[in-house]
PDB file of N, CA and C in Angstrom:
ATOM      1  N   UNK A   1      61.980 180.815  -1.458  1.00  0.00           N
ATOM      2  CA  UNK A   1      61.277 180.187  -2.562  1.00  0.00           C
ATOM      3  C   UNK A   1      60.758 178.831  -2.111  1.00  0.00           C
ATOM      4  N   UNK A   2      59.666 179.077  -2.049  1.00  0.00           N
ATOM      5  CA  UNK A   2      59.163 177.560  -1.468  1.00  0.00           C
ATOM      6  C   UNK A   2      59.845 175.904  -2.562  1.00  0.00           C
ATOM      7  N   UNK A   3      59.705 175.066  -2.059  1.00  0.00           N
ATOM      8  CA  UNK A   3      59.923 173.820  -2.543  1.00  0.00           C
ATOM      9  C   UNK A   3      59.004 173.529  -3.191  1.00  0.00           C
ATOM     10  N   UNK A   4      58.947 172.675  -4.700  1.00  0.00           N
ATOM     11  CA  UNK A   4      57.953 172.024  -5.253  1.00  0.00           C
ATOM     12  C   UNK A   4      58.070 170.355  -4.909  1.00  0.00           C
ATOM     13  N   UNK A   5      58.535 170.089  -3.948  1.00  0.00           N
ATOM     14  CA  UNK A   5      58.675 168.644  -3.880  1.00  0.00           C
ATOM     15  C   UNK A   5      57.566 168.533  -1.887  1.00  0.00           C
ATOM     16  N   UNK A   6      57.423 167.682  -1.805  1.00  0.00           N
ATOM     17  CA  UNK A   6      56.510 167.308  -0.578  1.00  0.00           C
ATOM     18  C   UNK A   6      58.029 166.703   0.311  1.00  0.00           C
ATOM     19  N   UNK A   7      57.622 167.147   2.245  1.00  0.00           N
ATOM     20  CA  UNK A   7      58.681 166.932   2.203  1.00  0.00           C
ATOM     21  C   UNK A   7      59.298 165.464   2.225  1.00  0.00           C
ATOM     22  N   UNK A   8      58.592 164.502   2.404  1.00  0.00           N
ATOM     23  CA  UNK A   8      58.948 163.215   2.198  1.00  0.00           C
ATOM     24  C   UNK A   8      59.780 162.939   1.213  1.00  0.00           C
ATOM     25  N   UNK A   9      59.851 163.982  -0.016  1.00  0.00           N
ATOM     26  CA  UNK A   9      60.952 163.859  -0.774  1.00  0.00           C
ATOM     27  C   UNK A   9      61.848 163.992  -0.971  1.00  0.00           C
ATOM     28  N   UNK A  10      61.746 165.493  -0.156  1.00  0.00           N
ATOM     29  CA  UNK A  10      62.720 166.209   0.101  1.00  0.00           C
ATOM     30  C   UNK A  10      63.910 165.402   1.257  1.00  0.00           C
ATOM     31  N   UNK A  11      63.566 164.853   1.613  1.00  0.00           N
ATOM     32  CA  UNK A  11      64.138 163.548   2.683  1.00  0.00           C
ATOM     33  C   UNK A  11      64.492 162.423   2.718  1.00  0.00           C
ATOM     34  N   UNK A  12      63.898 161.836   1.525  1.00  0.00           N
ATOM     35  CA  UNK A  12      64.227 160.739   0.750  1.00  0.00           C
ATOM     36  C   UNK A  12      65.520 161.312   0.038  1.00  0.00           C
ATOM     37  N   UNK A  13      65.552 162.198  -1.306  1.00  0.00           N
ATOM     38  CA  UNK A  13      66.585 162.987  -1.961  1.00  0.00           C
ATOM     39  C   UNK A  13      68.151 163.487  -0.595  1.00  0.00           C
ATOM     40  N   UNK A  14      67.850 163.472   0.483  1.00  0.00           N
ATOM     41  CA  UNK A  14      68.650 163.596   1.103  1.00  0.00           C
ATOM     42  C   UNK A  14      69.419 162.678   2.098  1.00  0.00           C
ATOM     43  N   UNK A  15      68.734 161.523   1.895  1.00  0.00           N
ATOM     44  CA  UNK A  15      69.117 160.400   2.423  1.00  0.00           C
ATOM     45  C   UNK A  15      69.895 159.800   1.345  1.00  0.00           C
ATOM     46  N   UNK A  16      69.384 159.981  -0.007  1.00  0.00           N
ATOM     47  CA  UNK A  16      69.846 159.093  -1.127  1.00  0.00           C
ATOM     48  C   UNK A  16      71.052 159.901  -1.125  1.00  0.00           C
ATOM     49  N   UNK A  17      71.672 161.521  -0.929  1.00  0.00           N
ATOM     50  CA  UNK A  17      72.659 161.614  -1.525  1.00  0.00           C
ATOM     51  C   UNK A  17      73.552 161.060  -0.860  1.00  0.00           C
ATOM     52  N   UNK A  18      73.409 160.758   0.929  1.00  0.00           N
ATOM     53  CA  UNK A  18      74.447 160.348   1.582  1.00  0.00           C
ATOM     54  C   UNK A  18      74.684 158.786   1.766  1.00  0.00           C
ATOM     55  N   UNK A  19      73.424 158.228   1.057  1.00  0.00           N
ATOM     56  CA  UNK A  19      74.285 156.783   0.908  1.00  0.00           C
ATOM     57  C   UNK A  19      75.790 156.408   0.569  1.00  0.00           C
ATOM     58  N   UNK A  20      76.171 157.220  -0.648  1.00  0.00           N
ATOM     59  CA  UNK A  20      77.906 156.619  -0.944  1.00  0.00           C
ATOM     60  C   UNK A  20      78.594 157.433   0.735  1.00  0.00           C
ATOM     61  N   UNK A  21      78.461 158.079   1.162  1.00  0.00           N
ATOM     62  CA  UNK A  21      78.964 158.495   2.583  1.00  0.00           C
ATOM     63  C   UNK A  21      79.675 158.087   3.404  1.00  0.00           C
ATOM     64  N   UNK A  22      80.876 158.047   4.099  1.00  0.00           N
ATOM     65  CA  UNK A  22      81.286 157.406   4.762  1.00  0.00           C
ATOM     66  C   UNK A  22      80.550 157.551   6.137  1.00  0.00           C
ATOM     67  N   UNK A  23      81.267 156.286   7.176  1.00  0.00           N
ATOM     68  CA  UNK A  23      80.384 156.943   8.223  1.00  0.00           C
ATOM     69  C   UNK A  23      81.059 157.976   8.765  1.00  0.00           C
ATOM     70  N   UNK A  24      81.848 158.349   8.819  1.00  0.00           N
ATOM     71  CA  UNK A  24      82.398 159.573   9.334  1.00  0.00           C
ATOM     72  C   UNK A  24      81.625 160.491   8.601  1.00  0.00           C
ATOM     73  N   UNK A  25      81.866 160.889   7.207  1.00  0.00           N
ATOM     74  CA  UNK A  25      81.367 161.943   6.613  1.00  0.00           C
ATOM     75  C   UNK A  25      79.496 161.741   7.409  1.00  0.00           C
ATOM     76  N   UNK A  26      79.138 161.042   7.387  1.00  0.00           N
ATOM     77  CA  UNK A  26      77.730 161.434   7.868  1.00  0.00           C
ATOM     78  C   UNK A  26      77.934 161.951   9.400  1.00  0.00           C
ATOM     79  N   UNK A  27      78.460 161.334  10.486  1.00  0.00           N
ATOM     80  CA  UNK A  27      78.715 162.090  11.543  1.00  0.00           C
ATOM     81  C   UNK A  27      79.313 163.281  11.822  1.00  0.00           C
ATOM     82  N   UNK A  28      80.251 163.671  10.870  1.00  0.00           N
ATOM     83  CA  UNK A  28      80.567 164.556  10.774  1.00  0.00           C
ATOM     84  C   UNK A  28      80.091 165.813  10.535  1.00  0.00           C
ATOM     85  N   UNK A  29      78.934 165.425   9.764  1.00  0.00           N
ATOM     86  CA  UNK A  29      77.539 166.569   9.258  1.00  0.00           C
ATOM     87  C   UNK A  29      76.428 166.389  10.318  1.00  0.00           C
ATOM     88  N   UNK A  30      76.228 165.390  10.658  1.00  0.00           N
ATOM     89  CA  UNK A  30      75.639 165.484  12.252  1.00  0.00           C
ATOM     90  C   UNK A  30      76.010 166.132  13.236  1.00  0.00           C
ATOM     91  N   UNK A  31      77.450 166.271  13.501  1.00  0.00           N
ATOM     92  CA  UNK A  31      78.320 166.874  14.341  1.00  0.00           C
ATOM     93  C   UNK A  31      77.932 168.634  14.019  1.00  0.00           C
ATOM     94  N   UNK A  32      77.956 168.913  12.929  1.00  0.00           N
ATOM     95  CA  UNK A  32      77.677 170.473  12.737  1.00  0.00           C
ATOM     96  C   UNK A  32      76.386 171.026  12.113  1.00  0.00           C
ATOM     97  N   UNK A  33      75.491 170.076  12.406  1.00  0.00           N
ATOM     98  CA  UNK A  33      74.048 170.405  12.274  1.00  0.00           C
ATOM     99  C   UNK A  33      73.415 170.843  13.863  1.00  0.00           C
ATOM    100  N   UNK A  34      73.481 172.232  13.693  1.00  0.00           N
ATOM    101  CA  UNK A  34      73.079 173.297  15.184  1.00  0.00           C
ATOM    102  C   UNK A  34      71.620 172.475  15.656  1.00  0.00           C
ATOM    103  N   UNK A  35      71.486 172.606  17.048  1.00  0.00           N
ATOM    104  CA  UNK A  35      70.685 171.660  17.478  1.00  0.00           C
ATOM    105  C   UNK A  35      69.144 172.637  17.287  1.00  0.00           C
ATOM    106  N   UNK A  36      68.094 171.537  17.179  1.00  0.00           N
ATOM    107  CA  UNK A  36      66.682 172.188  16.550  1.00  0.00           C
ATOM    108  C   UNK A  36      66.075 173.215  17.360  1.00  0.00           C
ATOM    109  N   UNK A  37      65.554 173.994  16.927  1.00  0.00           N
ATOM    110  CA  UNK A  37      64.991 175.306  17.762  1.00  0.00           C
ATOM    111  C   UNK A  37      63.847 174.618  18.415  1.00  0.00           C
ATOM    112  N   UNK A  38      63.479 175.012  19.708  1.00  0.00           N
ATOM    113  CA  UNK A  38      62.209 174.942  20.335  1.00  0.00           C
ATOM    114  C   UNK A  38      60.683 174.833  19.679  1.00  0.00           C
ATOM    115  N   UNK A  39      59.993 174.106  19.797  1.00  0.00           N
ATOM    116  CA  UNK A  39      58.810 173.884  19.456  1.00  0.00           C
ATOM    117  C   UNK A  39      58.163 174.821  18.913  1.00  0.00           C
ATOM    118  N   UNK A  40      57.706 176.006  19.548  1.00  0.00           N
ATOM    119  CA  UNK A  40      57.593 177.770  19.900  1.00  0.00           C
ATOM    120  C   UNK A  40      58.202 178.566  18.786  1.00  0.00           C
ATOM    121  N   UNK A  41      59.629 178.249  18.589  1.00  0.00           N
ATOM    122  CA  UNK A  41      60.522 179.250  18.081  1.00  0.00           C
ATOM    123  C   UNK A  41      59.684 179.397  16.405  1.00  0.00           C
ATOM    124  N   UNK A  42      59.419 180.982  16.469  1.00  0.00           N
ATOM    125  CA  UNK A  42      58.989 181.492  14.989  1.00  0.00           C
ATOM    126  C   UNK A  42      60.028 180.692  13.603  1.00  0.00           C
ATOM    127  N   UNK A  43      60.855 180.088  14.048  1.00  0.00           N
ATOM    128  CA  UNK A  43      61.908 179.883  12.898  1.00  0.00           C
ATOM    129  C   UNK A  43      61.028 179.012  12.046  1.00  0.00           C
ATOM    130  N   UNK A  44      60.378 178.153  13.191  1.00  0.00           N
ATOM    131  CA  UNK A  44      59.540 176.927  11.809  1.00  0.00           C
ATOM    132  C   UNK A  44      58.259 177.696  11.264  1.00  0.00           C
ATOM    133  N   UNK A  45      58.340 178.780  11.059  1.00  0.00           N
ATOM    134  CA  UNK A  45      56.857 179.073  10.402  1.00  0.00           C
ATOM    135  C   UNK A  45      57.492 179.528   9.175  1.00  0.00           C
ATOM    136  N   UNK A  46      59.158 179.347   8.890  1.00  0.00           N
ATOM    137  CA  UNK A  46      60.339 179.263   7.701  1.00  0.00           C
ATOM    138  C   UNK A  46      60.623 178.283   6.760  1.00  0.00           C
ATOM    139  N   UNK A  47      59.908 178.044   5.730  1.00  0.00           N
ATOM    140  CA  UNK A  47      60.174 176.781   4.625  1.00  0.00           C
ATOM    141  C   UNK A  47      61.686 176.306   5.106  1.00  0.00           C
ATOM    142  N   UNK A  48      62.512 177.421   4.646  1.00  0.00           N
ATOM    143  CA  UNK A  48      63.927 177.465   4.291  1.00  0.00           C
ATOM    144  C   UNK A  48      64.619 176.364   6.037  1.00  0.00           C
ATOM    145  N   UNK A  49      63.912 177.007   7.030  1.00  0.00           N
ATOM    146  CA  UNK A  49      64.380 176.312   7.986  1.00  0.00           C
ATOM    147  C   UNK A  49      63.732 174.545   8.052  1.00  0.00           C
ATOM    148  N   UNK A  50      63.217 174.455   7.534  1.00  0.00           N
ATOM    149  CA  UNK A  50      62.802 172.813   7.412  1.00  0.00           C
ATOM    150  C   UNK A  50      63.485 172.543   6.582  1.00  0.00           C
ATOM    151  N   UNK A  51      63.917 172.992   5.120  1.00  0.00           N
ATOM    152  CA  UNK A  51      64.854 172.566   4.807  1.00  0.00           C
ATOM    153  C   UNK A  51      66.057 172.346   5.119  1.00  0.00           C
ATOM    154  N   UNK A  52      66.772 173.394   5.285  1.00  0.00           N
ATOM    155  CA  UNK A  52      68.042 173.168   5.885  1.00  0.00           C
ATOM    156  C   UNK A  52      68.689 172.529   7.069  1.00  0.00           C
ATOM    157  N   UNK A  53      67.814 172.631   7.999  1.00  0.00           N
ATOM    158  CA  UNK A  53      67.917 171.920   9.562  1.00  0.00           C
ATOM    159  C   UNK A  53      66.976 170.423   9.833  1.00  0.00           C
ATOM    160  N   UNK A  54      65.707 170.774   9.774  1.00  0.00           N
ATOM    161  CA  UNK A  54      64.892 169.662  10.128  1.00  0.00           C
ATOM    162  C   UNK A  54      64.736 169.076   9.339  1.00  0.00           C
ATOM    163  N   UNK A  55      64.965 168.554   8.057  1.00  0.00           N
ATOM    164  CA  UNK A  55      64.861 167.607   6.843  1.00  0.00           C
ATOM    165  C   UNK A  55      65.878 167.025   7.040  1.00  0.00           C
ATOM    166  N   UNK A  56      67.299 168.103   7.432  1.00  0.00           N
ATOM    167  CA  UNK A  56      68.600 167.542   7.001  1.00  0.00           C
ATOM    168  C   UNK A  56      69.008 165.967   8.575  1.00  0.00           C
ATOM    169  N   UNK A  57      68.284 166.730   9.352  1.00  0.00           N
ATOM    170  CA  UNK A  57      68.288 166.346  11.006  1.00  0.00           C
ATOM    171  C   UNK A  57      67.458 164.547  10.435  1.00  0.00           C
ATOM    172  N   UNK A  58      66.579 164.848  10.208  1.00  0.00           N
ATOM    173  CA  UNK A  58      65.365 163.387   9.735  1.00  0.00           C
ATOM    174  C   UNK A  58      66.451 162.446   8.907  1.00  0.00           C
ATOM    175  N   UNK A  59      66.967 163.067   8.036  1.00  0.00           N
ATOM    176  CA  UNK A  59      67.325 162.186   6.655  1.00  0.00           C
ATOM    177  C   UNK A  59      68.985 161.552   7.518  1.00  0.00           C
ATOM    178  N   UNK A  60      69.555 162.525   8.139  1.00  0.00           N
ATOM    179  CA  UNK A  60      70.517 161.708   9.154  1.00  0.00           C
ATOM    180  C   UNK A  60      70.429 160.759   9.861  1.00  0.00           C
ATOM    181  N   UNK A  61      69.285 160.853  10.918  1.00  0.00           N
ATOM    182  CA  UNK A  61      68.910 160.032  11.736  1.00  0.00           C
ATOM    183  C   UNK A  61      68.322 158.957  10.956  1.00  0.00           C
ATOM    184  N   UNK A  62      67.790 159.001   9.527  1.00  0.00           N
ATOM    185  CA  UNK A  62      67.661 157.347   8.972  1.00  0.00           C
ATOM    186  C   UNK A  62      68.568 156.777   8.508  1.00  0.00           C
ATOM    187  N   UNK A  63      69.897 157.750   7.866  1.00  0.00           N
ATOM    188  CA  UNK A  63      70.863 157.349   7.746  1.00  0.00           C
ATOM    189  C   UNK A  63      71.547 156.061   8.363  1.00  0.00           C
ATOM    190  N   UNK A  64      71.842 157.067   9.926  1.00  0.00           N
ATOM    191  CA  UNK A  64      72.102 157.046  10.871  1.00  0.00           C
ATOM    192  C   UNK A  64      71.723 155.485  11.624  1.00  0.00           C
ATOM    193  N   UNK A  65      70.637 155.102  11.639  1.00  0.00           N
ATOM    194  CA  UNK A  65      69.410 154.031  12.119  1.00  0.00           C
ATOM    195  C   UNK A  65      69.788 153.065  11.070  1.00  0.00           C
ATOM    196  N   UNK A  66      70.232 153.406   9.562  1.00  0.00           N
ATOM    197  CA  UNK A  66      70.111 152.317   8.823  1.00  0.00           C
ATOM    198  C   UNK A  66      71.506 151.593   8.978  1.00  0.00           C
ATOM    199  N   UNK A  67      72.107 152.480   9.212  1.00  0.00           N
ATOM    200  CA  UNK A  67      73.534 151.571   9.334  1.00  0.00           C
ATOM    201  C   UNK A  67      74.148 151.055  10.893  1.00  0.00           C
ATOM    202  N   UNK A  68      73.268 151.708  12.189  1.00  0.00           N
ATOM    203  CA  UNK A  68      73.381 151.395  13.398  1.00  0.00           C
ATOM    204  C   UNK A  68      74.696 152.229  13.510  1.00  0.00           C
ATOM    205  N   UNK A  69      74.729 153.762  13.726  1.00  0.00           N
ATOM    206  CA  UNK A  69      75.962 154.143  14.256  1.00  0.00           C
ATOM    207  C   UNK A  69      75.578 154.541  15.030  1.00  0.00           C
ATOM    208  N   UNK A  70      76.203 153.727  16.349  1.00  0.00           N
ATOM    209  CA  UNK A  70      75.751 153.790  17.419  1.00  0.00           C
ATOM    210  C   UNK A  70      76.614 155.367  18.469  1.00  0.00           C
ATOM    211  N   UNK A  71      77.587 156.381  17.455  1.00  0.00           N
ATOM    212  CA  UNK A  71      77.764 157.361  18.114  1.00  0.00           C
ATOM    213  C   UNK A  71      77.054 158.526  17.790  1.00  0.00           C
ATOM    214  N   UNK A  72      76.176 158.206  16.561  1.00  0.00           N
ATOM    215  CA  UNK A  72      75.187 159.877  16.225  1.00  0.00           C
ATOM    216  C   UNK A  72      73.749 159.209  17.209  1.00  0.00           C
ATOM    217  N   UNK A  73      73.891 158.422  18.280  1.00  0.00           N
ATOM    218  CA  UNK A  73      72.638 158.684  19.279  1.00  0.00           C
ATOM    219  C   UNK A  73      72.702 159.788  19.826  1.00  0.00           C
ATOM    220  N   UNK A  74      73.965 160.319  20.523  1.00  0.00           N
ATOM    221  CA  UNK A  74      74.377 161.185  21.173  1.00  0.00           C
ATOM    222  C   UNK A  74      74.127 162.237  20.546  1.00  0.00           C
ATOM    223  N   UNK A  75      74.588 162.245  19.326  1.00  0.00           N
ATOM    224  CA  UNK A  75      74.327 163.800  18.697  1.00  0.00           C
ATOM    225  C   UNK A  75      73.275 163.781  18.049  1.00  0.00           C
ATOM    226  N   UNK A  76      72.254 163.424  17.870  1.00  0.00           N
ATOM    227  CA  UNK A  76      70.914 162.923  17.622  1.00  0.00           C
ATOM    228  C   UNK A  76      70.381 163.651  18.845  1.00  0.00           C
ATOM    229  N   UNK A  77      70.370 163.015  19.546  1.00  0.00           N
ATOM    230  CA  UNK A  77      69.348 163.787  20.926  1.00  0.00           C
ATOM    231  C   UNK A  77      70.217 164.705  21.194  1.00  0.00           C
ATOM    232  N   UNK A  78      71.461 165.478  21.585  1.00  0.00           N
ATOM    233  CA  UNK A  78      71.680 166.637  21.482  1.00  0.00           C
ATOM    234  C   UNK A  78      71.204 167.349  20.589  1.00  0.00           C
ATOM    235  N   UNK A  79      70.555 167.227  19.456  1.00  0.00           N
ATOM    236  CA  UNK A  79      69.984 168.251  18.645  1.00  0.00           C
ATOM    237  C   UNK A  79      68.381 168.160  18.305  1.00  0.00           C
ATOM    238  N   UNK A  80      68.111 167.200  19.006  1.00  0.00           N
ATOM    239  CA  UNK A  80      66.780 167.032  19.052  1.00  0.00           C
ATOM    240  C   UNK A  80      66.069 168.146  19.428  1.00  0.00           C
ATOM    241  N   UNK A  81      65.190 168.657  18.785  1.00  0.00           N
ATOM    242  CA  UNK A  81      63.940 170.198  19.653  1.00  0.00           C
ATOM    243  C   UNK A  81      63.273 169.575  20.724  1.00  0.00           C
ATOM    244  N   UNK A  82      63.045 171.024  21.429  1.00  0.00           N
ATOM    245  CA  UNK A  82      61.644 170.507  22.479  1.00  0.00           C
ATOM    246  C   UNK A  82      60.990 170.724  21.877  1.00  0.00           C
ATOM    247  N   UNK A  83      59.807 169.451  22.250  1.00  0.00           N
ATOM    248  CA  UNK A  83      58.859 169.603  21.562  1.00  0.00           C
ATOM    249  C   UNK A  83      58.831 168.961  20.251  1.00  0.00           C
ATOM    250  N   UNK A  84      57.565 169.023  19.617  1.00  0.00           N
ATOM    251  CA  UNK A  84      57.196 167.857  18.317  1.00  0.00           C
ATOM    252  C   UNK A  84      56.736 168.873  16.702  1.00  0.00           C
ATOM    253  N   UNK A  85      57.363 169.962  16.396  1.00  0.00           N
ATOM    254  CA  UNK A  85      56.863 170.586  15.308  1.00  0.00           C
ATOM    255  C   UNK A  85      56.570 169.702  13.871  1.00  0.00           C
ATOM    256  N   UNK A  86      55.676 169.917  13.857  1.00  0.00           N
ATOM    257  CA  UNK A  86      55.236 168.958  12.453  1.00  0.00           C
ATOM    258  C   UNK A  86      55.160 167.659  12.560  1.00  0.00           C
ATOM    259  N   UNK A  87      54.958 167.171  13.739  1.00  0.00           N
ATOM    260  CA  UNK A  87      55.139 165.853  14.262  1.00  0.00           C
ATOM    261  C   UNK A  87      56.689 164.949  13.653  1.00  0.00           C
ATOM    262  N   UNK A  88      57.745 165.531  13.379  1.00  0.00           N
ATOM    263  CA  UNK A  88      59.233 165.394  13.166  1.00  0.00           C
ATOM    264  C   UNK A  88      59.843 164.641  13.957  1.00  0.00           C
ATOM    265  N   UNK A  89      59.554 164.927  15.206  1.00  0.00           N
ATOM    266  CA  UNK A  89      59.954 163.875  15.942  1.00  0.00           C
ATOM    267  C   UNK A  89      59.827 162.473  16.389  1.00  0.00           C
ATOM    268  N   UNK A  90      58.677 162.204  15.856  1.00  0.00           N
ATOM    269  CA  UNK A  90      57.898 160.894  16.365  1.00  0.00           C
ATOM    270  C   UNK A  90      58.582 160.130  15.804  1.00  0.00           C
ATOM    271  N   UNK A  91      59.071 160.024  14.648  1.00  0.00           N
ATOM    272  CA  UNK A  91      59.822 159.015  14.221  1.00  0.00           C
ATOM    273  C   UNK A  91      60.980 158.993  15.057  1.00  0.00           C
ATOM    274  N   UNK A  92      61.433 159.508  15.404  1.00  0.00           N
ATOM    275  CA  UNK A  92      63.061 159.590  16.083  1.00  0.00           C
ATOM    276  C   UNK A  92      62.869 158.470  16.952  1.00  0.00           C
ATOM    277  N   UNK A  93      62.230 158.133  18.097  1.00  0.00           N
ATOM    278  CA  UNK A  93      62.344 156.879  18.689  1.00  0.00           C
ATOM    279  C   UNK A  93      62.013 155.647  17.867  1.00  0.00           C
ATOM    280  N   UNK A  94      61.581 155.611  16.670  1.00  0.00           N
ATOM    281  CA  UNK A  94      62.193 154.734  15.801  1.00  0.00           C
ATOM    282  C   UNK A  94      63.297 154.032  15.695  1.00  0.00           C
ATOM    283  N   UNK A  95      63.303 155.256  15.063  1.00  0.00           N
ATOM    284  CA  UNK A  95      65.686 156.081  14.660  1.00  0.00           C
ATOM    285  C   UNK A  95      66.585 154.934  15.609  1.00  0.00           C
ATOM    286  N   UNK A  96      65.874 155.978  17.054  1.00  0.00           N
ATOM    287  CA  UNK A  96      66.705 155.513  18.413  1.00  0.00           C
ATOM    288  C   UNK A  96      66.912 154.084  18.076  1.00  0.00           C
ATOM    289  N   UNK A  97      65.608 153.496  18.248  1.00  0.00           N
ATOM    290  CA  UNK A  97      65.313 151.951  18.726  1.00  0.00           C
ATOM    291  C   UNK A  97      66.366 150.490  18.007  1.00  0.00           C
ATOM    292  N   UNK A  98      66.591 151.417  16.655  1.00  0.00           N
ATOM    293  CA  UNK A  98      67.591 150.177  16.226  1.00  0.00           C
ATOM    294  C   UNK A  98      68.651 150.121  16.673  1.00  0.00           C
ATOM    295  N   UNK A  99      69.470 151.212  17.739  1.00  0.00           N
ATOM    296  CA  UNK A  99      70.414 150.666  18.116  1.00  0.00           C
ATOM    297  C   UNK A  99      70.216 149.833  19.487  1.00  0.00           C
ATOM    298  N   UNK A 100      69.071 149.652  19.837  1.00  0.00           N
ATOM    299  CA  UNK A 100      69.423 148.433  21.077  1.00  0.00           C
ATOM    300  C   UNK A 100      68.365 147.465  20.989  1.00  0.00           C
TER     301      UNK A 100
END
């Protein structure tokens, strides 16, 4: 069922729920967010998979960036895709950049 929200919202709404979050609880969901499929991979031509993975992946990593936890770099780029689907990634060296 497609989304009626754009996904900028959809990302915003998922950043906002993990504000009360500890930082554990956010690494912890970083920790078991499977790393992004290949650029290529048919999965992103899947609403459902931008939702669940690559929205959830974005809204972490600002999380992530806003509070400087400097151990979801690691699992950040371990789950990073090859490659740039939907241009998703470009922000990530953003992300990266506030921790140094």
């Amino acid at each position: 069922m497609p989304s009626e929200k754009e996904p900028y919202e959809l990302i915003r709404d998922l950043v906002a729920e993990r504000a009360s979050w500890s930082d554990a609880d956010v690494l912890a969901e970083l920790g078991q967010l499977p790393a992004l499929a290949d650029e290529g991979d048919p999965v992103w031509n899947d609403e459902v998979y931008w939702i669940d993975f690559a929205y959830r992946y974005v809204a972490l990593s600002e999380v992530a960036a806003e509070r400087r936890l400097r151990p979801a770099v690691g699992l950040l780029l371990e789950r990073a895709c090859n490659g740039d689907p939907g241009e998703m990634m470009r922000g990530a060296s953003s992300c990266l950049r506030t921790y140094f």
